[in-house]
Protein backbone atom coordinates (compact mmCIF):
# COMPACT_ATOMS: atom_id res chain seq x y z
CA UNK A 1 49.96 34.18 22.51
CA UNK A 2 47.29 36.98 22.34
CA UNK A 3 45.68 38.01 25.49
CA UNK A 4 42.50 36.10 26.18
CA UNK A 5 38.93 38.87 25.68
CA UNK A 6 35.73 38.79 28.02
CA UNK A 7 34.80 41.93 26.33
CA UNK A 8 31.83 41.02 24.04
CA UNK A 9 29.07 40.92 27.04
CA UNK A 10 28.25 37.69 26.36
CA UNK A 11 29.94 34.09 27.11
CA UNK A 12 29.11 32.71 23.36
CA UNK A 13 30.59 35.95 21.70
CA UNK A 14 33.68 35.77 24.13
CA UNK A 15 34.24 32.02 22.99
CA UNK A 16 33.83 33.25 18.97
CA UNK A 17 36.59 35.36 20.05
CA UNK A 18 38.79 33.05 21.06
CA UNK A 19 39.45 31.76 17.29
CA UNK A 20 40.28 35.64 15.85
CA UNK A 21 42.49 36.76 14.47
CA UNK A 22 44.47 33.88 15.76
CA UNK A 23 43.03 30.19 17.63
CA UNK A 24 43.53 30.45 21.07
CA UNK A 25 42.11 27.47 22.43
CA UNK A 26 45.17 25.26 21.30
CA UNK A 27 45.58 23.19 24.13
CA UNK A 28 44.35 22.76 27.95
CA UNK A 29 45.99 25.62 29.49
CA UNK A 30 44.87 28.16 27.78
CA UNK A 31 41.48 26.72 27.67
CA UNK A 32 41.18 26.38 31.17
CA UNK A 33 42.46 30.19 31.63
CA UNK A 34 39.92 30.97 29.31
CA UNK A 35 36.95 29.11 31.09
CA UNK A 36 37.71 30.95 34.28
CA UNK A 37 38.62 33.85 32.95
CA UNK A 38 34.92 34.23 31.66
CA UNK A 39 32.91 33.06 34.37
CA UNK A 40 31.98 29.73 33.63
CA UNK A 41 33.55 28.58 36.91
CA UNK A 42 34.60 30.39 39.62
CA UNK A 43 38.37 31.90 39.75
CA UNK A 44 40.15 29.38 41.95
CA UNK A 45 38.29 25.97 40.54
CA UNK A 46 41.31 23.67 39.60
CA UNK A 47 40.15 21.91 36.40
CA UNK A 48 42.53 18.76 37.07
CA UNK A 49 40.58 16.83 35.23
CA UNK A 50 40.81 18.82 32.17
CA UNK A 51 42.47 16.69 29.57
CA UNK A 52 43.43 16.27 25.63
CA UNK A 53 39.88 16.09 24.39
CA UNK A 54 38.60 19.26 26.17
CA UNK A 55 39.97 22.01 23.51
CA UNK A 56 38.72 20.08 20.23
CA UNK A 57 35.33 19.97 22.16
CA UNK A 58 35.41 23.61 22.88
CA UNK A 59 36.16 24.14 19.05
CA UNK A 60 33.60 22.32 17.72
CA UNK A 61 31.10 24.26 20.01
CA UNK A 62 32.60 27.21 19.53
CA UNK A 63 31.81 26.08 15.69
CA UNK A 64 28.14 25.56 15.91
CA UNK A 65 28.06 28.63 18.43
CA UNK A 66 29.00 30.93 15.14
CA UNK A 67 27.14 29.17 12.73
CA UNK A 68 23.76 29.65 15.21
CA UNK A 69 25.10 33.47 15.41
CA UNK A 70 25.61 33.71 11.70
CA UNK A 71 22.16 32.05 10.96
CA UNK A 72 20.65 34.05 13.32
CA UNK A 73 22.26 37.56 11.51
CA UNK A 74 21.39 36.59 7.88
CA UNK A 75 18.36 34.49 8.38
CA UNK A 76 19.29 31.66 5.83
CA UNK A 77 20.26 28.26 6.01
CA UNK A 78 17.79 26.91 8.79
CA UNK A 79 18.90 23.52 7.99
CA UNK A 80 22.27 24.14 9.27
CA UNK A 81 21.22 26.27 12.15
CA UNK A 82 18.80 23.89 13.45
CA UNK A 83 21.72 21.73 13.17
CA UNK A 84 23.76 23.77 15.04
CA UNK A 85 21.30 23.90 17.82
CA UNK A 86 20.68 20.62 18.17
CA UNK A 87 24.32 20.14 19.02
CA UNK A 88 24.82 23.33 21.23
CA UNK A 89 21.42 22.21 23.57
CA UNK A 90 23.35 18.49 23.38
CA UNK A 91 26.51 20.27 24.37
CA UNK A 92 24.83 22.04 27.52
CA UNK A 93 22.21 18.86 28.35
CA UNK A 94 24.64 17.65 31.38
CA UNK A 95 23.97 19.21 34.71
CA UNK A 96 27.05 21.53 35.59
CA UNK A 97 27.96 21.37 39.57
CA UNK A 98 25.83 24.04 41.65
CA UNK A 99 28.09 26.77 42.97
CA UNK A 100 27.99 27.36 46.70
CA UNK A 101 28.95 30.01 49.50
CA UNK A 102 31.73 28.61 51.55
CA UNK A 103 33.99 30.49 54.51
CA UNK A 104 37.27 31.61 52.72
CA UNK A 105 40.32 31.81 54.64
CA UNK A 106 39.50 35.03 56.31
CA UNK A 107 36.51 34.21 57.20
CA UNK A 108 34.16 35.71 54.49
CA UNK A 109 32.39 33.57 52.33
CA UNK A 110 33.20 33.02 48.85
CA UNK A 111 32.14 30.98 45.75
CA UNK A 112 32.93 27.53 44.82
CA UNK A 113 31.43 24.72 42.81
CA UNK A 114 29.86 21.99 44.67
CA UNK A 115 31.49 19.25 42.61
CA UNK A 116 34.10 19.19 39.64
CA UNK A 117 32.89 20.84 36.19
């Protein structure tokens, strides 16, 4: 499989690149590699309850994330890009878990979410 990017400077471009040149957001693992690989959670955040229906859901916002981009670039189709952002603020409506500071194992503090993603 190809290496996973977080080189585009944004989260939305770094998930458009996860479909090209080849999908890479096939099945869990890779998905949840690729949601802590960009930031969305912190490093360590076990995603246990990451199942089946989590990488079709990531495609089909991934999907309306490019066609808001594409609209966006060419300025036609408003139809489909108000569409498109209808489901990407449904998408992002739930509250994610607040991170918080908590004593690592040396004794410094370090990030973690406050409840399961």
């Amino acid at each position: 499989m190809d290496e996973l990017r977080f080189d585009a400077g944004r989260i939305c471009l770094d998930l458009l690149a996860t479909a090209h040149p080849l999908e890479r957001l096939d099945a869990v693992a890779p998905l949840c590699a690729w949601i802590r690989g960009c930031g969305l959670v912190p490093p360590d955040t076990p995603l246990t309850h990451a199942d089946a229906s989590w990488p079709p859901a990531f495609r089909e916002l991934r999907r309306n994330t490019g066609q808001l981009v594409h609209g966006w670039l060419t300025r036609h189709d408003a139809g489909s890009y108000d569409l498109a952002l209808a489901r990407v603020n449904d998408a992002a409506r739930a509250v994610p878990p607040a991170p918080r500071a908590v004593r690592g194992e040396d004794g410094g503090l370090v990030r973690e979410l406050a409840g399961p993603p």
